[in-house]
Protein backbone atom coordinates (compact mmCIF):
# COMPACT_ATOMS: atom_id res chain seq x y z
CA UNK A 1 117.16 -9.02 -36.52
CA UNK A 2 115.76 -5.89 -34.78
CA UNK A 3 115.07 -6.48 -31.23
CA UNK A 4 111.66 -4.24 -31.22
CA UNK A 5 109.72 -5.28 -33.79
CA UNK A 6 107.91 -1.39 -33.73
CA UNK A 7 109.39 1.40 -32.66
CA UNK A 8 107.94 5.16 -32.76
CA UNK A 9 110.05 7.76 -32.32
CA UNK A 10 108.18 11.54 -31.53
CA UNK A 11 105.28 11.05 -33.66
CA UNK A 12 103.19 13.98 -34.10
CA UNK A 13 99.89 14.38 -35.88
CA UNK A 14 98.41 17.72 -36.25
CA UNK A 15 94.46 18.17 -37.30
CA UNK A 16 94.56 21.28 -36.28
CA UNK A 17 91.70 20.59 -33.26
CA UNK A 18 93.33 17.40 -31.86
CA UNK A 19 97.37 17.12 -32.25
CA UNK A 20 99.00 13.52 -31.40
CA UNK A 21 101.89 14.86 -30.03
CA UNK A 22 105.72 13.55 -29.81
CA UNK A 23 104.63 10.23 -28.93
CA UNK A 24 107.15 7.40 -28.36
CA UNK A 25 107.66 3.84 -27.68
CA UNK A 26 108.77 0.54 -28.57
CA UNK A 27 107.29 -2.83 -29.24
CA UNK A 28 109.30 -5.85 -28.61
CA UNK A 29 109.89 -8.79 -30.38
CA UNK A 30 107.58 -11.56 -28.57
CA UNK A 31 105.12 -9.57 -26.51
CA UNK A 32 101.34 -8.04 -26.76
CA UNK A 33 100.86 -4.99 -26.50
CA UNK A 34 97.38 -3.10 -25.24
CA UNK A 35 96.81 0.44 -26.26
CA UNK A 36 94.58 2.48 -23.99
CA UNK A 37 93.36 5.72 -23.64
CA UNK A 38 89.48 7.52 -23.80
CA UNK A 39 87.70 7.98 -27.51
CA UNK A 40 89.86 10.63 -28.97
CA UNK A 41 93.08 10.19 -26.91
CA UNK A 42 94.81 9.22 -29.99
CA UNK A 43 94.58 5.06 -30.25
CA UNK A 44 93.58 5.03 -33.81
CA UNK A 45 95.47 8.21 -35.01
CA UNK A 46 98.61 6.23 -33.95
CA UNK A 47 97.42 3.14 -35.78
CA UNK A 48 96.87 4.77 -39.01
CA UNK A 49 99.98 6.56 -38.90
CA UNK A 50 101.94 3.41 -38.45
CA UNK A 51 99.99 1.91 -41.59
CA UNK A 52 100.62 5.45 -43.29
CA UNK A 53 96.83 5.46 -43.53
CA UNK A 54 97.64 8.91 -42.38
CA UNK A 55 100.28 10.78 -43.21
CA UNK A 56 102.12 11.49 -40.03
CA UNK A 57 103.69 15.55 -39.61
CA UNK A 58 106.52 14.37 -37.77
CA UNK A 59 108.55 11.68 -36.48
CA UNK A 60 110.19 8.09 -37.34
CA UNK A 61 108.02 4.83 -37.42
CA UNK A 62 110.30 1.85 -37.90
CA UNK A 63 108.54 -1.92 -38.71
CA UNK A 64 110.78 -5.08 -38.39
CA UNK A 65 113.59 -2.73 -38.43
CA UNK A 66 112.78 -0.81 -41.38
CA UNK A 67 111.27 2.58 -42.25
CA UNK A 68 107.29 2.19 -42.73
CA UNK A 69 107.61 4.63 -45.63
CA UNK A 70 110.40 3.26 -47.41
CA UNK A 71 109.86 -0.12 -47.39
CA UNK A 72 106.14 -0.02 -47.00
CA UNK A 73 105.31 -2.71 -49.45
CA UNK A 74 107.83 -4.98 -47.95
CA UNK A 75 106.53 -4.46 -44.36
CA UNK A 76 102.47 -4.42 -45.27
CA UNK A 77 102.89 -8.16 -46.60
CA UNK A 78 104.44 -9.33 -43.09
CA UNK A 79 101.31 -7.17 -41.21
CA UNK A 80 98.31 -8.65 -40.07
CA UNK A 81 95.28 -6.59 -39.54
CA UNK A 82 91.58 -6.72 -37.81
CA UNK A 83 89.64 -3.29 -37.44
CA UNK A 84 85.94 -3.13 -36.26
CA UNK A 85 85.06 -1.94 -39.49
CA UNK A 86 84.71 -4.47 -42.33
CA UNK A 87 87.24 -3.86 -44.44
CA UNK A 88 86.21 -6.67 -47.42
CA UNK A 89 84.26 -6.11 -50.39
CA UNK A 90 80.63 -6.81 -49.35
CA UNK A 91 79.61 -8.95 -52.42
CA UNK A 92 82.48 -11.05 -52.20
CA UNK A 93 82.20 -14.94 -50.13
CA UNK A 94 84.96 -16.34 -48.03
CA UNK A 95 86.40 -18.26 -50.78
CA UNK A 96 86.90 -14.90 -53.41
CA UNK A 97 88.51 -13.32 -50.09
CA UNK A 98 90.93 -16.51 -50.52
CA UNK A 99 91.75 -16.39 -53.70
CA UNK A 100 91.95 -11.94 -53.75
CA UNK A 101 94.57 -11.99 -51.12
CA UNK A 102 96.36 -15.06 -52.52
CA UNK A 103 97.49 -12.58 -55.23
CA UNK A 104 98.25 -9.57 -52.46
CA UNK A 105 100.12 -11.45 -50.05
CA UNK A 106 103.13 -13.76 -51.51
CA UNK A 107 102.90 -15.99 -48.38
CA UNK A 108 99.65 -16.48 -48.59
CA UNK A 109 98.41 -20.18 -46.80
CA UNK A 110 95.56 -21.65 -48.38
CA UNK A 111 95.06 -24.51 -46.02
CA UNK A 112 95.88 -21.97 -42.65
CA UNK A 113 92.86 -20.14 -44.13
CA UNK A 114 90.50 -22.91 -44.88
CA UNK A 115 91.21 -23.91 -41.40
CA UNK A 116 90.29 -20.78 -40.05
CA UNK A 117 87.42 -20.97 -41.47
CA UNK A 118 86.07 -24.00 -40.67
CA UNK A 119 86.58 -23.24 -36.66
CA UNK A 120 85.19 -19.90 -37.39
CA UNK A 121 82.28 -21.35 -38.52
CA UNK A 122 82.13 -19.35 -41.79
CA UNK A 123 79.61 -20.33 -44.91
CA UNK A 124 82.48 -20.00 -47.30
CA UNK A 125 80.00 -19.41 -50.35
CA UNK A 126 78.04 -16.98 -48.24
CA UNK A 127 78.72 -13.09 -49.45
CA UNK A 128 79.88 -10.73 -46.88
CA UNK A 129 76.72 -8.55 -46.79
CA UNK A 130 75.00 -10.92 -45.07
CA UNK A 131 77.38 -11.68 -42.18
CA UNK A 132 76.70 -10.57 -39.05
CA UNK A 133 79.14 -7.99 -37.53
CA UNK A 134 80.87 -10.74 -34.98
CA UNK A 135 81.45 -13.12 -38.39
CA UNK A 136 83.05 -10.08 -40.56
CA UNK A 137 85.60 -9.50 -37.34
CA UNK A 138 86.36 -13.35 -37.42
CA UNK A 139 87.17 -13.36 -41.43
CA UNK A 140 89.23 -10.73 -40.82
CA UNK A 141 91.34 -13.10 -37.92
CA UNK A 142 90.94 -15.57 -40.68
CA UNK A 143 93.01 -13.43 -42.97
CA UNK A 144 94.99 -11.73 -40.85
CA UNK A 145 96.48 -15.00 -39.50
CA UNK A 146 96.63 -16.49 -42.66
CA UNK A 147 99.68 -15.57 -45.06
CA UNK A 148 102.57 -15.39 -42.34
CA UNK A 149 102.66 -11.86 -40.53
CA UNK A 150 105.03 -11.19 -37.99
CA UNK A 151 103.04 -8.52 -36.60
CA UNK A 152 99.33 -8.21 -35.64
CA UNK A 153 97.85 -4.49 -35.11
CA UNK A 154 94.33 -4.62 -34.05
CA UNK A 155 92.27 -1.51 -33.55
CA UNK A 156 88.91 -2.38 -31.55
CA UNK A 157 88.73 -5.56 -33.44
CA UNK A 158 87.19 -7.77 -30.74
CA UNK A 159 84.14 -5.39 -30.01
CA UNK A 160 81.70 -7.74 -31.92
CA UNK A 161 81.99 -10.87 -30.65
CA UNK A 162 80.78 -12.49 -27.51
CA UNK A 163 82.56 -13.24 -24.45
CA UNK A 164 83.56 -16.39 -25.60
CA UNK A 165 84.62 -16.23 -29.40
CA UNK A 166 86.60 -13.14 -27.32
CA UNK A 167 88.12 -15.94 -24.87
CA UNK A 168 89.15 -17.86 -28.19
CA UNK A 169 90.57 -15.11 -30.01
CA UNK A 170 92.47 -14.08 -26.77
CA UNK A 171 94.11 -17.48 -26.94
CA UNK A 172 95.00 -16.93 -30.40
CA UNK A 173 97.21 -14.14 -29.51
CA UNK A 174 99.05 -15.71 -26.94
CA UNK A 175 99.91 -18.83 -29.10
CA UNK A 176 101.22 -16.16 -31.90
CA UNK A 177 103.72 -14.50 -29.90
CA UNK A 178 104.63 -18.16 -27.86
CA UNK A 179 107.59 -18.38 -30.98
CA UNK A 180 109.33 -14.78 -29.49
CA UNK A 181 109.19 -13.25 -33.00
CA UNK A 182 105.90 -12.27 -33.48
CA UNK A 183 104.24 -9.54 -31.93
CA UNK A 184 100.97 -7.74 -31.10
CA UNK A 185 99.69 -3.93 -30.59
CA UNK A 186 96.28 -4.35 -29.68
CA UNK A 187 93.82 -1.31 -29.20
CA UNK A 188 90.13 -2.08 -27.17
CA UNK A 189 88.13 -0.23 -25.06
CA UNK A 190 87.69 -4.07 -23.58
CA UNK A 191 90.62 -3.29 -20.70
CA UNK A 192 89.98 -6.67 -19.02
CA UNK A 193 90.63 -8.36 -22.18
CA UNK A 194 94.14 -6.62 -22.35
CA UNK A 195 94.47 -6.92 -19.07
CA UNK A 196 94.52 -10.73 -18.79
CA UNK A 197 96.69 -11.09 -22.31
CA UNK A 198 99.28 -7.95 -22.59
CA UNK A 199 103.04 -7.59 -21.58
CA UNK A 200 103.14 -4.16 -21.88
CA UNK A 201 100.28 -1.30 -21.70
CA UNK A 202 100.90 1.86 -23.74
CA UNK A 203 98.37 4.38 -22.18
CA UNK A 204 97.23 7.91 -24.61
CA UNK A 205 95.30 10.80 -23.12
CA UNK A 206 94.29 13.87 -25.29
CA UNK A 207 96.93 13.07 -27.33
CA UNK A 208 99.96 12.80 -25.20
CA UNK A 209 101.79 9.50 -24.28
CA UNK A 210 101.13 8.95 -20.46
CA UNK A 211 103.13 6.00 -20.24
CA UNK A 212 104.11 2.67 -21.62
CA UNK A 213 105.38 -0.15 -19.28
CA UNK A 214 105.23 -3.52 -18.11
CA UNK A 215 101.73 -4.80 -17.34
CA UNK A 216 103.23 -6.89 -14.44
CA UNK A 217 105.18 -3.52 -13.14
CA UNK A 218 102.10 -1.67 -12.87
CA UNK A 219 99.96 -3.84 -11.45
CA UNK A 220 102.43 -5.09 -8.68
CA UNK A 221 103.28 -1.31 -7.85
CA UNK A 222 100.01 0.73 -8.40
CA UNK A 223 97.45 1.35 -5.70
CA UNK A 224 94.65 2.96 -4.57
CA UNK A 225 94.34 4.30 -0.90
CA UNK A 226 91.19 4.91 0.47
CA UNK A 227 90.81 6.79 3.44
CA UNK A 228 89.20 10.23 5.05
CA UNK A 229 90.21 13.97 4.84
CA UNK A 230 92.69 14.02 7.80
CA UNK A 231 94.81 11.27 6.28
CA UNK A 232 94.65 12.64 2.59
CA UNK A 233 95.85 15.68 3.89
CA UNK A 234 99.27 13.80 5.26
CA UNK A 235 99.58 11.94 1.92
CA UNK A 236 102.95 13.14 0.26
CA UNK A 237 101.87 14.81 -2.74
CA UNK A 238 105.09 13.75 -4.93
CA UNK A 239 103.28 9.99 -4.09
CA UNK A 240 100.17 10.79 -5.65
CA UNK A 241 99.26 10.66 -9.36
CA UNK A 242 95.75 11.81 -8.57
CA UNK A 243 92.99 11.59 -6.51
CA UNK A 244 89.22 11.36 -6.63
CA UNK A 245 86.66 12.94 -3.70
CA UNK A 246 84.02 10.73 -2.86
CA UNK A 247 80.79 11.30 -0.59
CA UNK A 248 82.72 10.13 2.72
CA UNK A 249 86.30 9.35 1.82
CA UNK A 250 88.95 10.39 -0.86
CA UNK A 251 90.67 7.50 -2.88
CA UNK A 252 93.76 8.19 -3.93
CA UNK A 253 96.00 6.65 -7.30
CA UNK A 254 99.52 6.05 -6.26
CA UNK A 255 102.87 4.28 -7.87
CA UNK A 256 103.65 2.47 -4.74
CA UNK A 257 101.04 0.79 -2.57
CA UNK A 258 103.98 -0.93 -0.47
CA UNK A 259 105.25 2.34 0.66
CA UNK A 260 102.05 4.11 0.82
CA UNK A 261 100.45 1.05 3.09
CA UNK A 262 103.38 1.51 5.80
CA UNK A 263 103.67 5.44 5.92
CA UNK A 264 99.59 5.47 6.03
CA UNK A 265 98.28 2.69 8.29
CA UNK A 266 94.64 3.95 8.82
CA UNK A 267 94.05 4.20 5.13
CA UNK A 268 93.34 1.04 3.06
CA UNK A 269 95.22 0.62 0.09
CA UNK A 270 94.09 -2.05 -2.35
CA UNK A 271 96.26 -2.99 -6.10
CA UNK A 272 95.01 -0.94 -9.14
CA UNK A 273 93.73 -2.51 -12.16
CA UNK A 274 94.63 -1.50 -15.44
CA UNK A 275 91.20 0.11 -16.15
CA UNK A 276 90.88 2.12 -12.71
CA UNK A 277 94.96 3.58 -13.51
CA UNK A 278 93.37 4.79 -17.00
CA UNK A 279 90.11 6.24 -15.37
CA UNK A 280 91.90 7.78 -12.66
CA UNK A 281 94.22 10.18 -14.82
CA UNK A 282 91.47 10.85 -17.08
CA UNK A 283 88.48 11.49 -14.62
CA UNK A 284 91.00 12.50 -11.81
CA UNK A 285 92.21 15.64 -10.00
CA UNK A 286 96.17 15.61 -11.01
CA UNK A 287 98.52 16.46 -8.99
């Protein structure tokens, strides 16, 4: 058994006026992992090319080991998916959903599904047209988690529902990869949601891969130091990533707040989140 349940090796897209380019990383076995980056950085481009929705111009894409083009079948009945975009046939009900992907997916659980339902709170006779856009997102976690995929991608799919159903869902995740073998790539614009669930973060910007790491690494390491002109000025530049000028004081993004706390001592440096590492190299002055 492959000990990265995903791996992407150089992927390249070109449109011809946005290029994914030679992008590369891994997803364990076991772990959940967020993908970041602005609109257009290359989240769903990525996505599609692993589900050869899009035919990639370059690179491998390997799935439970495999090659996502040669054994594509194979792979796409062990992959669950949940988009932001309803993806069912709007005149269908819950229960023709049920018995449709009972013939796609060979292990297809009738009673993990009814289940789903029920604490879902679906109307399983109820056609699809007339669910709201938060119910369509939860019949597609009812699927999704309901014919025995090893893998979860999920591309903005928790957008439409409210804090809490979001809470729930979040839960969800954790107790599929508790067994080590599943796993989850996760995309969402939601970073605190990612932030309180994912292993690893895998961060795009205009098409590049800026990194992807531990979640834990980052946010023990990261900082931001705050402080005035005289001390930015004595800040190593090899220790910054970037830096942002403010009306009285420059704040500064850098990969180790331990160090940069004891070589600066009138500067206050405070942990980065997730979000404010992202919005720093995109909205940031690089060095």
């Amino acid at each position: 058994m492959s000990e990265n349940i995903l791996e992407i090796k150089s992927l390249s897209k070109d449109y011809g006026d946005f290029i994914l380019d030679n992008v590369s990383f891994s997803l364990p076995r076991g772990v959940i992992m967020g993908l970041i980056g602005e609109n257009g950085a290359g989240k769903s481009t990525t996505i599609n090319c692993i589900l050869n929705e899009t035919k990639k111009s370059s690179g491998e894409i390997y799935i439970f080991g495999k090659d996502h083009l040669a054994d594509e079948a194979a792979i796409k009945s062990k992959l669950g998916l949940v988009f932001d975009e309803n993806h069912f046939p709007d005149i269908f009900t819950p229960v023709e959903i049920g018995t449709f992907m009972a013939g796609i997916y060979p292990g297809w659980e009738h009673g993990t599904y009814k289940n789903f339902l029920e604490t879902f709170e679906l109307p399983k006779d109820k056609i699809i047209r007339e669910f709201s856009k938060g119910m369509k997102v939860k019949l597609a976690f009812a699927v999704a988690l309901s014919h025995g995929a090893e893998l979860l991608i999920l591309d903005e799919a928790t957008s439409g529902l409210d804090p809490v159903m979001r809470d729930d869902v979040l839960d969800m995740l954790l107790d599929f990869v508790q067994d080590e073998n599943h796993s989850v790539l996760v995309s969402s614009h939601i970073i605190s949601d990612l932030e309180k669930v994912s292993d690893y973060i895998t961060f795009l910007h205009k098409g590049r891969l800026v990194f992807s790491r531990d979640k834990n690494d980052l946010i023990d390491h990261y900082g931001i130091v705050s402080c005035g002109a005289s001390v930015f000025d004595l800040i190593d530049k090899t220790e910054m990533i970037s830096y942002r000028k403010e009306d009285y004081q420059y704040k500064v993004l850098v990969k180790n707040r331990g160090s940069a706390a004891q070589k600066y001592p009138d500067a206050i440096v405070d942990p980065a989140t997730i979000e404010e590492i992202m919005l720093f190299y995109v909205k940031g002055e690089l060095q």
